[in-house]
N, C-alpha and C. Protein backbone atom coordinates (compact mmCIF):
# COMPACT_ATOMS: atom_id res chain seq x y z
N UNK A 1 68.45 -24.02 33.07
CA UNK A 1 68.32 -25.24 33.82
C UNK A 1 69.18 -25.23 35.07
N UNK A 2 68.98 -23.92 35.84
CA UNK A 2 70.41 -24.15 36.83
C UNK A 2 69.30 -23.02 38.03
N UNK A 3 70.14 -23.43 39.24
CA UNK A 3 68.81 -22.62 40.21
C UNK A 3 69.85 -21.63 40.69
N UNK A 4 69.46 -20.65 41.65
CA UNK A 4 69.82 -19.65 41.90
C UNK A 4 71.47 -19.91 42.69
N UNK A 5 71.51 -21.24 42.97
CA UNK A 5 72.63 -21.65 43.89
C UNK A 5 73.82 -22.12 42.94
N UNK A 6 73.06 -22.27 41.84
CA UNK A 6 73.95 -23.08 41.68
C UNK A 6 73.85 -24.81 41.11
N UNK A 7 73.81 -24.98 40.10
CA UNK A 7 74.20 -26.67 39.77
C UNK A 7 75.51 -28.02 39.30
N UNK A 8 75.24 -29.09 39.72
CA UNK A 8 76.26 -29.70 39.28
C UNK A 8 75.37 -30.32 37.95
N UNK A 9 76.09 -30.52 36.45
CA UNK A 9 75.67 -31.09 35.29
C UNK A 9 75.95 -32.67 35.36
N UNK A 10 75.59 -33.17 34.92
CA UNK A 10 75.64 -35.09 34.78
C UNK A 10 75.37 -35.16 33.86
N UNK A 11 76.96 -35.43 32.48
CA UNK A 11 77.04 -35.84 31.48
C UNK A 11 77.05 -37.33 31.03
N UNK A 12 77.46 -38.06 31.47
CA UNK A 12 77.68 -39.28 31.11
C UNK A 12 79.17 -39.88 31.72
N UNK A 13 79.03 -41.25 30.91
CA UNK A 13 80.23 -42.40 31.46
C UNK A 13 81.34 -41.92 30.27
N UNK A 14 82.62 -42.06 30.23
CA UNK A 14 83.39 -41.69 29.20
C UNK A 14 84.42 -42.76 29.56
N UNK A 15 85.29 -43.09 28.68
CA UNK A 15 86.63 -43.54 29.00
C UNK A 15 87.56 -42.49 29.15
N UNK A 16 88.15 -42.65 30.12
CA UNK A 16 89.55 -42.00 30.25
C UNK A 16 90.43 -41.65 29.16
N UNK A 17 90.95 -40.18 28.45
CA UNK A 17 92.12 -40.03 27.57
C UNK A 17 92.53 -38.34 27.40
N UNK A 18 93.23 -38.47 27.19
CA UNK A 18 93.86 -37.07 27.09
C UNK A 18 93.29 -36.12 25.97
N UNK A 19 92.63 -36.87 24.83
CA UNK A 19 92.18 -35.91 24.03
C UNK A 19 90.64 -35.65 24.55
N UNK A 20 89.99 -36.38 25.72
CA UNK A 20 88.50 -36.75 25.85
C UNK A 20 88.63 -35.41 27.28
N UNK A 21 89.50 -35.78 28.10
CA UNK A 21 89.72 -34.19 28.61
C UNK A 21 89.91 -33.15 27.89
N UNK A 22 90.89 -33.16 27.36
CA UNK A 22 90.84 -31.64 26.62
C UNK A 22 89.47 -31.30 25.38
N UNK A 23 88.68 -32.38 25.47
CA UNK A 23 87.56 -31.72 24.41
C UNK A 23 86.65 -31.80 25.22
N UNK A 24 86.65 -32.52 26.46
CA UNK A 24 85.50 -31.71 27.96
C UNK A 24 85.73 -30.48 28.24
N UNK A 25 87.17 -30.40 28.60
CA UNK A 25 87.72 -28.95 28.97
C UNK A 25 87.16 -27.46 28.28
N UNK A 26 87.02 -28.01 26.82
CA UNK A 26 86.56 -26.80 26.12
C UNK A 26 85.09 -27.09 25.99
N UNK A 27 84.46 -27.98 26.33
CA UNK A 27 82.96 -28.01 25.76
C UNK A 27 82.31 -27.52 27.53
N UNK A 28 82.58 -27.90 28.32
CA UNK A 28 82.04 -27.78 29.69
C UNK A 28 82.53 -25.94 30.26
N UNK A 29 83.76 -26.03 29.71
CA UNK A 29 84.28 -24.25 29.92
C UNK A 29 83.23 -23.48 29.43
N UNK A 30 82.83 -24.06 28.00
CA UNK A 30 81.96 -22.99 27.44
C UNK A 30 80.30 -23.15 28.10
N UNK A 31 79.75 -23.96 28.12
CA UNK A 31 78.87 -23.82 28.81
C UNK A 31 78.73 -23.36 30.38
N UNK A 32 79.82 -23.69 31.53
CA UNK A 32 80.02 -22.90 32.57
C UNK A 32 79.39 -21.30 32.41
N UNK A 33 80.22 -20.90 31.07
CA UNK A 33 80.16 -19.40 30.95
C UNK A 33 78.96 -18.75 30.83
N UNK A 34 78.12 -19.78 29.26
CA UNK A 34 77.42 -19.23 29.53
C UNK A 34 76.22 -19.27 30.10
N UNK A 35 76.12 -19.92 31.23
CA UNK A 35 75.28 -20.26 32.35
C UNK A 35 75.42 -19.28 33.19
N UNK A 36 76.37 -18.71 32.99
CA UNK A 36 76.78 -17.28 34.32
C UNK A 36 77.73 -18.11 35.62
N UNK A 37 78.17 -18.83 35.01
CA UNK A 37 79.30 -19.76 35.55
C UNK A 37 78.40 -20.58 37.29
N UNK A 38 76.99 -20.60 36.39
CA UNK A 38 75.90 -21.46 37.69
C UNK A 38 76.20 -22.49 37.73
N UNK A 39 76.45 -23.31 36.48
CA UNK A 39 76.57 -24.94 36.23
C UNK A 39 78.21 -25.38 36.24
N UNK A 40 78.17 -26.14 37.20
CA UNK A 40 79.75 -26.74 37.50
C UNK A 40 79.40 -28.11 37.02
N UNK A 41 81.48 -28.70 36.59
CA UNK A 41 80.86 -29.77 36.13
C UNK A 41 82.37 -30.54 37.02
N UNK A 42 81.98 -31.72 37.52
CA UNK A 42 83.05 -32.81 38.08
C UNK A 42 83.53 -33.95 36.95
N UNK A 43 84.83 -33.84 37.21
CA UNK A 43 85.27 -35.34 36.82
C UNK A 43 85.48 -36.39 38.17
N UNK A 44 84.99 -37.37 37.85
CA UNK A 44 85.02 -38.78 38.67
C UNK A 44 85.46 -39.74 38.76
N UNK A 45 85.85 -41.00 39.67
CA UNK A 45 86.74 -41.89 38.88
C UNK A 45 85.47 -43.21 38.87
N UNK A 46 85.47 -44.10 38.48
CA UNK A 46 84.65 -45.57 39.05
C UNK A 46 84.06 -45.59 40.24
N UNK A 47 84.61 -45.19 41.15
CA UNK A 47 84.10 -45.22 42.42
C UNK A 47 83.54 -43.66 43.15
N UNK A 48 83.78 -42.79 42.17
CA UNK A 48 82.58 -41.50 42.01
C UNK A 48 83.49 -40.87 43.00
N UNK A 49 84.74 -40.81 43.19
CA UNK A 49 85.80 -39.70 43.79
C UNK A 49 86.11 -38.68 42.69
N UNK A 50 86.00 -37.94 43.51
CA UNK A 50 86.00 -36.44 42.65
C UNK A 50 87.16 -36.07 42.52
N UNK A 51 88.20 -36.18 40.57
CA UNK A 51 89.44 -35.91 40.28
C UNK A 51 89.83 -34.60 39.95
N UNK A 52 88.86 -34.01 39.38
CA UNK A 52 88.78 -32.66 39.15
C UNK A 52 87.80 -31.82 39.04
N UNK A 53 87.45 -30.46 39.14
CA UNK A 53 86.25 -29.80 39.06
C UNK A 53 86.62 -28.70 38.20
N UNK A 54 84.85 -27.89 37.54
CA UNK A 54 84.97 -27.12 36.57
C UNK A 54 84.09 -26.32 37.71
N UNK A 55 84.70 -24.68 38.41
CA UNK A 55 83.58 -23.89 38.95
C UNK A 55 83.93 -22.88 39.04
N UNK A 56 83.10 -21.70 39.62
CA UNK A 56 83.67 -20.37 39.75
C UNK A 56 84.30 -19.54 39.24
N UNK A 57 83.96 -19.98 37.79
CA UNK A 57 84.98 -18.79 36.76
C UNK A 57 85.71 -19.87 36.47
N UNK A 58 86.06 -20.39 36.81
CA UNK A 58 87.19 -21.32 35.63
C UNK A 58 87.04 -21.95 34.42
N UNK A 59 88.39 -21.58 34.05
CA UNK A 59 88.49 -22.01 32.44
C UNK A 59 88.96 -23.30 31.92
N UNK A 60 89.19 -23.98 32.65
CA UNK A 60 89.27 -25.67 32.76
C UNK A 60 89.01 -26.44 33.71
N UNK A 61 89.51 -27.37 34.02
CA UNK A 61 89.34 -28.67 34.74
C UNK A 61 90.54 -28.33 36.11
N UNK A 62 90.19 -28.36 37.09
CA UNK A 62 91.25 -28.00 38.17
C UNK A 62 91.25 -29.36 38.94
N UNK A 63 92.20 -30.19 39.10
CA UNK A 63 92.40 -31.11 39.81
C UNK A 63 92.46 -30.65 41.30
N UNK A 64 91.74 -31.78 41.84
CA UNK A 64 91.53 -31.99 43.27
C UNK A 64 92.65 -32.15 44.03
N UNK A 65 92.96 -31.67 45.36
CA UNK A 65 94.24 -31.70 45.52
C UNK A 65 94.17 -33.19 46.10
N UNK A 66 95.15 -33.78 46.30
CA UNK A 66 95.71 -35.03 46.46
C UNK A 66 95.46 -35.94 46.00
N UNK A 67 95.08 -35.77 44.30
CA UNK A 67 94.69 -36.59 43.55
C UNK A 67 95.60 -36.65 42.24
């Protein structure tokens, strides 16, 4: 489900928490991978500013800088 460029995934609305990141972290890592690291995934806030991203080989959630 991902095109030659490249996709962003759209999971859903979540509440904010530390255990709800770290069990994105590992569920979105693993699918990155095995997509051939095509499918990136963003975290967002309410107003759809982008807090962190999952891309390019990475193995977690990399915060945006000045965020």
């Amino acid at each position: 489900m991902s095109n030659a460029s490249g996709s962003w995934a759209l999971i859903g609305r979540f509440d904010d928490s530390p255990q709800l990141r770290a069990d994105l972290d590992a569920s979105c890592s693993t699918l990155h991978h095995h997509s051939d690291r095509r499918t990136h995934f963003k975290l967002v806030d309410e107003k759809g500013n982008t807090l962190a991203t999952l891309r390019d080989g990475a193995r977690r959630f990399e915060a945006v800088k000045g965020r």
